[in-house]
Protein backbone atom coordinates (compact mmCIF):
# COMPACT_ATOMS: atom_id res chain seq x y z
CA UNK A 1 -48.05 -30.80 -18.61
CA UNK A 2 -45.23 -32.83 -20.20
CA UNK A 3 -42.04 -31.72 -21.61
CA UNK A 4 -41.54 -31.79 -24.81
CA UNK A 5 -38.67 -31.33 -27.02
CA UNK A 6 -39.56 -28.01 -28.20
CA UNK A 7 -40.61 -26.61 -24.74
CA UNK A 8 -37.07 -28.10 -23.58
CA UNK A 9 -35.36 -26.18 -26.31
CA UNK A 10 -37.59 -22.80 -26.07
CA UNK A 11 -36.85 -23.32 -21.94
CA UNK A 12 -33.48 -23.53 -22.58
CA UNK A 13 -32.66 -20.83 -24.88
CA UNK A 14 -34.97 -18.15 -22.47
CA UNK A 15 -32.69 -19.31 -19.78
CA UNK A 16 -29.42 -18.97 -21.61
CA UNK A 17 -30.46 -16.05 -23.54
CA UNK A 18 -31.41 -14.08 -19.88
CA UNK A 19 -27.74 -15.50 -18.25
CA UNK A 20 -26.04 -13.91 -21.24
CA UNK A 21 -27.62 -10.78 -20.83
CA UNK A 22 -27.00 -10.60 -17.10
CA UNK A 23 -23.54 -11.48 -17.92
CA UNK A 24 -23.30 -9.01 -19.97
CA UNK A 25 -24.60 -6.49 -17.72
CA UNK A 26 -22.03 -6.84 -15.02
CA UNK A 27 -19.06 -6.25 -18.11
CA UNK A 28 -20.68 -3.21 -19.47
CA UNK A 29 -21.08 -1.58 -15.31
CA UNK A 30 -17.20 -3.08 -14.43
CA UNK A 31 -15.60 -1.21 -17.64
CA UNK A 32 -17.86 1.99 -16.89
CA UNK A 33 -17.02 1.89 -13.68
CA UNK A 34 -14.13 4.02 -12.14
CA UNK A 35 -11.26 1.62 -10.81
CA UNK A 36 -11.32 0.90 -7.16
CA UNK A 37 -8.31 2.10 -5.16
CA UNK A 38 -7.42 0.85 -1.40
CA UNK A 39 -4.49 1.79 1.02
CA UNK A 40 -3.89 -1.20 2.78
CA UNK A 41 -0.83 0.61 4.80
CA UNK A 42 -0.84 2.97 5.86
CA UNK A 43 -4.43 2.91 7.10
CA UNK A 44 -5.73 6.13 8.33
CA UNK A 45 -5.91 9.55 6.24
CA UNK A 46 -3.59 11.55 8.66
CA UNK A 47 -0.79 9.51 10.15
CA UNK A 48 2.67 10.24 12.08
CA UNK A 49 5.73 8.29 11.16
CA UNK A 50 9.24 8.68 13.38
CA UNK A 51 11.13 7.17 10.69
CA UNK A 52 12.80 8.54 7.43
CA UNK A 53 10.82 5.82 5.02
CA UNK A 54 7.24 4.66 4.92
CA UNK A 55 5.84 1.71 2.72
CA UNK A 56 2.93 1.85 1.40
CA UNK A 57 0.78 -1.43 0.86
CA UNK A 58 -2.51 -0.85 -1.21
CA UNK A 59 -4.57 -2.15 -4.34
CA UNK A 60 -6.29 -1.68 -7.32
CA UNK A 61 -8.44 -3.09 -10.17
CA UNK A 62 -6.62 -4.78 -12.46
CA UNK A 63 -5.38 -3.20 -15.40
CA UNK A 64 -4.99 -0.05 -13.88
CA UNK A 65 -2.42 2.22 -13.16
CA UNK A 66 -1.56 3.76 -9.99
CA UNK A 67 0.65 7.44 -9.42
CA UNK A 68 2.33 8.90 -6.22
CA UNK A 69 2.13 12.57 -6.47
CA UNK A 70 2.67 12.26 -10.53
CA UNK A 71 4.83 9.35 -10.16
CA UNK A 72 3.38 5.99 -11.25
CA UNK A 73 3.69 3.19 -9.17
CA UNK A 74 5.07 -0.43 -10.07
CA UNK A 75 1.37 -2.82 -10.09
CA UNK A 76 1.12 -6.26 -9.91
CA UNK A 77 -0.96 -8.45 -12.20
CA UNK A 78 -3.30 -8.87 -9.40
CA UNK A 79 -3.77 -5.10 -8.55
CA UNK A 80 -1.73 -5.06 -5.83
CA UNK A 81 0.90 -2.37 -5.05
CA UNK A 82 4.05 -1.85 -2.90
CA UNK A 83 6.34 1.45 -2.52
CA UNK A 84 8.67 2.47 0.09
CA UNK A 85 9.13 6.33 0.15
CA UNK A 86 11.54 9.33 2.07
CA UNK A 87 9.49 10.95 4.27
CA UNK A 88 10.70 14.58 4.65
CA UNK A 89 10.20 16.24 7.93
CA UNK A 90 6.97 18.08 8.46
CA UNK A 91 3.66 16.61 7.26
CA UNK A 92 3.57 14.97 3.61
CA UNK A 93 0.76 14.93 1.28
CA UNK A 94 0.36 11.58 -0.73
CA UNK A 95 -2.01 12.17 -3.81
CA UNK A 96 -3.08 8.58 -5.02
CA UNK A 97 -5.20 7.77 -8.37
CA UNK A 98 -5.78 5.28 -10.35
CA UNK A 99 -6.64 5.16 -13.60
CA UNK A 100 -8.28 2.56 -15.85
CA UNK A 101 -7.57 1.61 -19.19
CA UNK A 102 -11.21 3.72 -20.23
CA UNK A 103 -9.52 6.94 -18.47
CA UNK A 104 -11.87 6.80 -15.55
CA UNK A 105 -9.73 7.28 -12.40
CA UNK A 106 -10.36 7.21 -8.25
CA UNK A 107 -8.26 9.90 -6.36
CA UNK A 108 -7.05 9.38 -2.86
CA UNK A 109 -5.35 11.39 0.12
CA UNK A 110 -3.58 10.76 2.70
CA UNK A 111 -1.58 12.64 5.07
CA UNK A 112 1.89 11.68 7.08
CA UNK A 113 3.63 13.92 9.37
CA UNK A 114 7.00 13.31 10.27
């Protein structure tokens, strides 16, 4: 079998025309999908902390915004996120989420005791 022009061209469009499509794919499922959301620092869902402040280290998708118990957080371009918060005595409650730009969100707990 030799290759002809024509089989070259019909070869290369099939192969173009199935990367596109896969390409495609992976947009469509990333701006369906809920944003991811990651606390770097602290770790662990129940922590204790001796000091008055804790900072928080975490990340996100991009584009998306993050809130503190209502308050929304300062995000970097990358998705990356720093806060440093009072810690009242007795155990704290941090409610994460992020939400995209499509107004899916990702919720996330932790807990700190002081």
């Amino acid at each position: 079998m030799t290759i002809t022009p024509r089989l070259f061209r019909v070869t290369s469009s099939v192969l173009f025309a199935v990367a596109f499509v896969v390409y495609l794919g992976f947009e469509v499922l990333s701006f369906a999908r809920a944003p991811k959301l990651n606390l770097l620092y602290p770790d662990s869902k129940f922590i204790f902390e001796e000091s008055n402040f804790l900072t928080l280290e975490g990340e996100t998708s991009r584009d998306s915004r993050v809130f503190l118990n209502g308050e929304e957080l300062l995000v970097s371009p990358d998705g990356s996120f720093r806060e440093n918060i009072y810690l009242p005595e007795g155990t704290s409650v941090l409610r994460f989420k992020a939400l995209s730009r499509q107004g899916k969100e990702t919720n996330l707990t932790h807990y700190v005791k002081r």
